[in-house]
Structure formats: structure tokens, C-alpha cells
Protein backbone atom coordinates (compact mmCIF):
# COMPACT_ATOMS: atom_id res chain seq x y z
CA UNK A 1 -9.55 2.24 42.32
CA UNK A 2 -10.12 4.75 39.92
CA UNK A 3 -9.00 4.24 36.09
CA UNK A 4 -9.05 6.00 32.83
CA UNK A 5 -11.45 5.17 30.44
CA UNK A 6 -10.02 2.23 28.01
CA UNK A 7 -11.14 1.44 24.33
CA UNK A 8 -14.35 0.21 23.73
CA UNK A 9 -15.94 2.33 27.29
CA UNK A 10 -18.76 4.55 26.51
CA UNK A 11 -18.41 8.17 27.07
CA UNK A 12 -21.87 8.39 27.96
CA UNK A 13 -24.83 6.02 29.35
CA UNK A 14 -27.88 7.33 29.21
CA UNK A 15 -28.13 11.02 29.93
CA UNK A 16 -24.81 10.51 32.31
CA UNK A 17 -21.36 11.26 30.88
CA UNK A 18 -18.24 8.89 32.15
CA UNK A 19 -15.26 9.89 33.59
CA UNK A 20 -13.70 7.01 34.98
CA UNK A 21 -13.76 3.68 35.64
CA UNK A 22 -14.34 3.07 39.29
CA UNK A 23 -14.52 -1.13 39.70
CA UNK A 24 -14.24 -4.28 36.92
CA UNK A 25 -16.78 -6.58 38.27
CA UNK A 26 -17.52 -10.04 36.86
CA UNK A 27 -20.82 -9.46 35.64
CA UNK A 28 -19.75 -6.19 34.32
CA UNK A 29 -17.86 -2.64 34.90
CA UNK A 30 -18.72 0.25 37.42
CA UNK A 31 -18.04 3.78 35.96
CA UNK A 32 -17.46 7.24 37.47
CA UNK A 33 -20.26 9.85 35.91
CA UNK A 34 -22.09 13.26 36.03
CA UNK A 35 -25.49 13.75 35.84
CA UNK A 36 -26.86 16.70 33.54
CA UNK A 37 -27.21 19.01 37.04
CA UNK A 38 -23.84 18.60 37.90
CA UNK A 39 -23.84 15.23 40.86
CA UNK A 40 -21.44 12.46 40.48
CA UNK A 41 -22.79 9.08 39.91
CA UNK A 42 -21.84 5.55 40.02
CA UNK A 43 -23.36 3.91 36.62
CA UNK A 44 -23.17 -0.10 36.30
CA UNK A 45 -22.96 -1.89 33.18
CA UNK A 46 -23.46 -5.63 32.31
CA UNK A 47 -20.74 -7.16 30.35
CA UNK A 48 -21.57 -8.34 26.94
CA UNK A 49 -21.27 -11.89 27.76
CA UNK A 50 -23.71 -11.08 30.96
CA UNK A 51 -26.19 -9.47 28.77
CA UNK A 52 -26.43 -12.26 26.31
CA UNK A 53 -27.43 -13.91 29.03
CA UNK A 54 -31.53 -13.86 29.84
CA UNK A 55 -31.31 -15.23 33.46
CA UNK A 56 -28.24 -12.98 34.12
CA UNK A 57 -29.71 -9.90 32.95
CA UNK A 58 -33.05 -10.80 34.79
CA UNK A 59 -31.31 -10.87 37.95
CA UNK A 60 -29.94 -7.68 37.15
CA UNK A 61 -32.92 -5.59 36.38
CA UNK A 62 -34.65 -7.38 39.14
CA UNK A 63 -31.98 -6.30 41.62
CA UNK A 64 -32.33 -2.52 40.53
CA UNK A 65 -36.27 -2.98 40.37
CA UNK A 66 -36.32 -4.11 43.87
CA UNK A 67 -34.47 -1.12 45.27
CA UNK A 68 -36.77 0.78 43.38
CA UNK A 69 -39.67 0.30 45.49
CA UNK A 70 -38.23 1.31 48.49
CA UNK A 71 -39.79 4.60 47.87
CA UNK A 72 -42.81 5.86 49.11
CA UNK A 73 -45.04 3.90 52.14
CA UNK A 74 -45.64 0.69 50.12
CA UNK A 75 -42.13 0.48 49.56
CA UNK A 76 -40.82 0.99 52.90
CA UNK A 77 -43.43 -2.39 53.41
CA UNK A 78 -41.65 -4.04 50.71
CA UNK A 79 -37.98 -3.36 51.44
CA UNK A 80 -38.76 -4.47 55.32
CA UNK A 81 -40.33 -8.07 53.62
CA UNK A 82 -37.14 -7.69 51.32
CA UNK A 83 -34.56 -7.53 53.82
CA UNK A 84 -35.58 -10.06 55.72
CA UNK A 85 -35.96 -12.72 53.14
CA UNK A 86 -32.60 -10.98 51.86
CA UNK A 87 -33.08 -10.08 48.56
CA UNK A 88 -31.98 -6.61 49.59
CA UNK A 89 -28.73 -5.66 51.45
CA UNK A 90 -28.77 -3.07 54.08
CA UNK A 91 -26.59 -1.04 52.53
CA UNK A 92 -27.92 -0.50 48.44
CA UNK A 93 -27.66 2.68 47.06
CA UNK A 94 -30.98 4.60 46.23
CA UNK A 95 -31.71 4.44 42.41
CA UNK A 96 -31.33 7.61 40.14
CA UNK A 97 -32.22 6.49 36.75
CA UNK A 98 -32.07 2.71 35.03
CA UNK A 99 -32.86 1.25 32.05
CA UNK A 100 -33.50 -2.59 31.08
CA UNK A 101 -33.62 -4.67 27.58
CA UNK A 102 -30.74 -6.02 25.84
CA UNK A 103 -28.24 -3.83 27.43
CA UNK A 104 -29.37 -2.82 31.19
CA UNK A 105 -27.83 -0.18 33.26
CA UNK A 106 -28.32 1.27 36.66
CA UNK A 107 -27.12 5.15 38.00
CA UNK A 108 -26.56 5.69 41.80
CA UNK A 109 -25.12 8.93 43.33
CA UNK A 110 -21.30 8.12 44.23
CA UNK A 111 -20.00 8.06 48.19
CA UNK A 112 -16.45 7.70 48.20
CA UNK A 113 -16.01 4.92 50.04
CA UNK A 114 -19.27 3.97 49.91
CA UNK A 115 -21.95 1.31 48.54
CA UNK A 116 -22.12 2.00 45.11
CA UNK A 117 -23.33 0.49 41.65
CA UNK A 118 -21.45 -2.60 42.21
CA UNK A 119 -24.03 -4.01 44.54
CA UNK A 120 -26.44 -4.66 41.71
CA UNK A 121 -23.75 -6.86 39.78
CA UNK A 122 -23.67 -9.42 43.07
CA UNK A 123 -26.73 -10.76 42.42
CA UNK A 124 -26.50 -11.65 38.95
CA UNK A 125 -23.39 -14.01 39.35
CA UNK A 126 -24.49 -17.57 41.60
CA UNK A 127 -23.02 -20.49 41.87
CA UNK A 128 -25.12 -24.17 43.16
CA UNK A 129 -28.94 -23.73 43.49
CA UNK A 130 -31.28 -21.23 44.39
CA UNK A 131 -33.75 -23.52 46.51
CA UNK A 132 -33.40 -23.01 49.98
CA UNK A 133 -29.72 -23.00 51.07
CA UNK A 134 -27.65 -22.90 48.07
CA UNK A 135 -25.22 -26.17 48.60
CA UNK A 136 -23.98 -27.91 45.44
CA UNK A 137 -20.83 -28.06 43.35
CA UNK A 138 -19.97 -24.86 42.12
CA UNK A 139 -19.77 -23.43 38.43
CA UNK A 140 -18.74 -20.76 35.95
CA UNK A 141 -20.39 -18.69 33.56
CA UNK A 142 -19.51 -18.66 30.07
CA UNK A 143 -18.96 -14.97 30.27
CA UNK A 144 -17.25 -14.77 33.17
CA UNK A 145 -14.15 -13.95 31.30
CA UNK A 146 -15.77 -10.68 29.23
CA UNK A 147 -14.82 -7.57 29.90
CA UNK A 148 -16.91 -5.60 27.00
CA UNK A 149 -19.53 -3.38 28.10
CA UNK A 150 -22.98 -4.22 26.75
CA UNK A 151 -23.73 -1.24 24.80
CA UNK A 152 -27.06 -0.40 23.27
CA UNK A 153 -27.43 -0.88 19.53
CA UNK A 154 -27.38 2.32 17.70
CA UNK A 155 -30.24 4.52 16.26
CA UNK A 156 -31.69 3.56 13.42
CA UNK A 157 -30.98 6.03 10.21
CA UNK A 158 -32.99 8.87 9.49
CA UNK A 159 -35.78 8.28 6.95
CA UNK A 160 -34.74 9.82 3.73
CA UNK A 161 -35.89 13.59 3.30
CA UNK A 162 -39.53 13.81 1.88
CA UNK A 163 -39.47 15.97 -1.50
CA UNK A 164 -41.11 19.29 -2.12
CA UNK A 165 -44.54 19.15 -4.15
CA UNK A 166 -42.40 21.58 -6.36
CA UNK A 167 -39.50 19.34 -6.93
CA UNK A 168 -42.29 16.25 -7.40
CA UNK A 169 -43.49 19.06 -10.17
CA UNK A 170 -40.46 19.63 -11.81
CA UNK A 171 -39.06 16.37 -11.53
CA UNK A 172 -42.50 14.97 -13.50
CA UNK A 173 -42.35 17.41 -15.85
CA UNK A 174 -38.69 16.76 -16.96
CA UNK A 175 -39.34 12.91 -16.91
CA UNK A 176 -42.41 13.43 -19.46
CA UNK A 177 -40.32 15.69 -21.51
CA UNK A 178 -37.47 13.02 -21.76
CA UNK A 179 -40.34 10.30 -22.69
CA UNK A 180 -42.05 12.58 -25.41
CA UNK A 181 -38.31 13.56 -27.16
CA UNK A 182 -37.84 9.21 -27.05
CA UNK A 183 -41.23 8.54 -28.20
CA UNK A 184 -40.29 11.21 -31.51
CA UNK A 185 -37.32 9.54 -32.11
CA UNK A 186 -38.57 5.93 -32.29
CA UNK A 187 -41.07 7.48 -34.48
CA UNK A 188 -39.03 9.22 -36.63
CA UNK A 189 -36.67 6.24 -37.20
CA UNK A 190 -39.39 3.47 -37.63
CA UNK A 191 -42.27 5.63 -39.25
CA UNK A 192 -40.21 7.43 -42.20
CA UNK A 193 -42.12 7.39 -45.38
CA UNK A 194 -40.28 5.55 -48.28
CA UNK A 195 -41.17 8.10 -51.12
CA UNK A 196 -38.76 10.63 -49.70
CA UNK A 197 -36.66 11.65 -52.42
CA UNK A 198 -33.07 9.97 -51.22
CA UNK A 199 -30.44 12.31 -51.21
CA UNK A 200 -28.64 12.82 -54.55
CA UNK A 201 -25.08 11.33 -54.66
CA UNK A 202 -22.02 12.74 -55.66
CA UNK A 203 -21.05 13.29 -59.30
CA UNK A 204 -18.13 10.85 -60.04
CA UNK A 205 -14.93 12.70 -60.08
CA UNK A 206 -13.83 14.63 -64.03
CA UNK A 207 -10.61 12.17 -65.86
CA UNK A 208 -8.61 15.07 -67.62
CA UNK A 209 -6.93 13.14 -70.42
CA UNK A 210 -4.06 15.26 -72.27
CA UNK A 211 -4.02 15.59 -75.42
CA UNK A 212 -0.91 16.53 -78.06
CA UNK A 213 -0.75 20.22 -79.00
CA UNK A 214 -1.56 20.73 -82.45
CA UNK A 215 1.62 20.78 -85.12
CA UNK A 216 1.51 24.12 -87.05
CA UNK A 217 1.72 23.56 -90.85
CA UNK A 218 3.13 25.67 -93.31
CA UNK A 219 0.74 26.34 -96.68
CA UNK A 220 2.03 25.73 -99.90
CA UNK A 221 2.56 28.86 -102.28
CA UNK A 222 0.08 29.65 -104.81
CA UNK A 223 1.44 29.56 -108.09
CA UNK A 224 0.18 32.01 -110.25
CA UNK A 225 -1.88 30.89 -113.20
CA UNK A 226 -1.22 32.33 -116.59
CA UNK A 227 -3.12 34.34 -118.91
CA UNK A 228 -4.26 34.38 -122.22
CA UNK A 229 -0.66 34.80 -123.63
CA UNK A 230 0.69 31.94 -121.39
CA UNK A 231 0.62 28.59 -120.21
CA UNK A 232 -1.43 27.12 -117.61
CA UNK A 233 -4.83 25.17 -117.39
CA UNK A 234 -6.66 27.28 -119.30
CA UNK A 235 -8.20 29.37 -116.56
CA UNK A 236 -8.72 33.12 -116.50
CA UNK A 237 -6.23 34.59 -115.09
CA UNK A 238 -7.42 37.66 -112.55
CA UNK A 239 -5.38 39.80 -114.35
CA UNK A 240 -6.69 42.16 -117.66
CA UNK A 241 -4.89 41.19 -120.90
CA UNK A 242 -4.66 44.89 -121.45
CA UNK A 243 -3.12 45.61 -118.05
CA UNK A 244 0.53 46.03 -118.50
CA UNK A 245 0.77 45.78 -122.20
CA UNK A 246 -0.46 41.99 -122.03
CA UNK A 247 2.80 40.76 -119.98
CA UNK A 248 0.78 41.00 -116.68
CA UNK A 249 2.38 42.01 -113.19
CA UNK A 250 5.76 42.22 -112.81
């Protein structure tokens, strides 16, 4: 019964895109694909839990490389051998493309209604012993409950881009500049002579202290001194005894 893709389904395996899911198996899921040219394809994943698993997914890949040598003269030998012993059904799908480690797929062209990639998930679930006839109690996987494709683990990064030689030029050149303009400063700060003049300091600042404005004073009159004829101290006076008759200015 085809279904829609859920969460956690690839969109594509390989070089195959899927579609669909065609068939929940308990080793793992069948998908409905296209190859690049255009053919549907049934593609077969393990389950998580199956891939985990090292005799699981060895059954798996064996499975697929088995069916794989049915081509060519030698192979028609070995799928004759096969079929009798068993190992291959009658009715397996040729192989398109498959790929093994960790998480193993296989890619067979689809017939509706037809063998598809299921029949390589048969093999990898058994139950009692694989001597002879299997007889025993039977028993359960721990996976059998997964239903998480295996996917393959992503690509590694990108290395980081190399750099130009002229970028490794300019880059160099601008790191020695930075170095040389450090190297002057430490110099500078640690390597100062001491008999450089300091720089002068500041002139304290002018105190204006007021003084009183001068008090005007008025002179005293100048007495005259007299003469000859008068009174007085007995000095000259400026005036001629003759001038004025001897009674001096008026």
C-alpha cells in the first residue's frame, strides 16, 4: 500500500529520489523511487535499530550480494547452487545499484504487484538456529520495534578556503606594521631620557587686593611775609621796598 512520505524519510537514497512509501517491514522500510533516467524503483532501507546491528546488516548486504552474482555465466552457476541450498528465492528482483557500511541500501526496478525490495529484508530477521533445520524457541530483536530509517551520516565540512599569496602578503605586512608601532611605544614609555626639561607649570593665579582711594587734602594758605617796614621773621620779602611807595602790594 502506497503512503506519503512521513518525517524523518529521506527524499533521496543514493542517486534515487523517493516518492512514496511502498511497505514498513520489520527490518526496515521499502520506498517508491526514480532513477536519474526516468524508471521507477523499489529502494530498501534497514531500520536504525537493524543497522546497529552487525549480524543483521550482514545478512542484509549478503542477501543483495548474492543476487548480485546472478549475472553473467559464473553467476547463472552460482544462483543454480544458490537456489537449491535456498539462500535465493525464485522470485528476487535483479539488483540496480546498492550500497553497504553503516547504513546499507538496495534499488530494484518496481513491478506493481510484483517481488520487490522487500525480499532482501526477509533474510535479515530469524528466529531459533541457523544449523540445519532451524527448531528452537523463538525470539525478538531488540529493534524490532524501530521504525527510523538508517540514514548515512552526513558529509564532512568543507576545509576552510586556502588564502591568496597576496592576502598572506598583505596580511604579514599589516601584522609587522602593528608590531613595529608596539615595539615604539614600549620604547618610548620605558626608554625616555630623564634630562628632558619637564614641562613648566602654571604661574599661580594674581590676588588683587583693594586698596582705599586716596583722600584729597586741601593746602594751607601762604601767608605773606612782611618787608622791611613790617613784621615778620625777618626774611626778605619778594617785594622791592621802593615798589609802591614802601607799603607793598595792595
Amino acid at each position: 500500500m502506497v503512503t506519503p512520505l512521513q518525517y524523518g524519510d529521506p527524499p533521496h537514497v543514493g542517486p534515487f529520489a523517493l516518492q512514496a512509501r511502498l511497505q514498513t517491514a520489520p527490518a526496515g522500510l521499502v520506498y517508491l523511487g526514480q532513477a536519474p533516467d526516468g524508471r521507477v524503483v523499489s529502494v530498501a532501507v534497514l531500520s536504525s535499530g537493524a543497522a546497529l546491528d552487525a549480524a543483521a546488516r550482514d545478512r542484509f548486504v549478503t542477501a543483495i550480494k548474492e543476487a548480485q552474482s546472478r549475472t553473467g555465466v559464473r553467476g547463472w552457476g552460482a544462483s543454480l547452487v544458490d537456489r537449491v541450498r535456498g539462500r535465493v528465492p525464485p522470485d528476487t528482483p535483479p539488483v540496480l545499484a546498492m550500497q553497504g557500511g553503516p547504513a546499507p541500501w538496495v534499488a530494484v526496478p518496481y513491478l506493481p504487484n510484483g517481488p520487490g525490495a522487500e525480499r532482501f529484508l526477509d533474510p535479515v530477521t530469524v528466529s531459533g538456529t541457523l544449523i540445519g533445520q532451524r527448531h528452537g524457541p523463538d525470539f525478538a530483536h531488540y529493534w524490532l520495534g524501530d521504525r527510523t530509517p538508517a540514514l548515512p551520516a552526513p558529509p564532512a565540512p568543507p576545509p576552510p578556503p586556502v588564502a591568496t599569496r597576496r592576502s598572506v602578503v598583505l596580511a604579514s605586512t599589516l601584522l609587522a606594521t602593528l608590531v613595529l608601532a608596539l615595539l615604539l611605544v614600549v620604547w618610548m614609555l620605558l626608554f625616555r631620557g630623564e634630562d628632558e626639561p619637564e614641562p613648566p607649570r602654571p604661574l599661580p593665579n594674581t590676588q588683587f587686593v583693594p586698596t582705599p582711594p586716596p583722600e584729597p587734602a586741601s593746602p594751607e594758605p601762604q601767608q605773606p611775609t612782611p618787608g622791611p617796614s613790617g613784621g615778620g621773621d625777618g626774611s626778605e620779602s619778594p617785594w622791592p621796598d621802593d615798589l609802591f611807595d614802601g607799603r607793598g602790594p595792595i
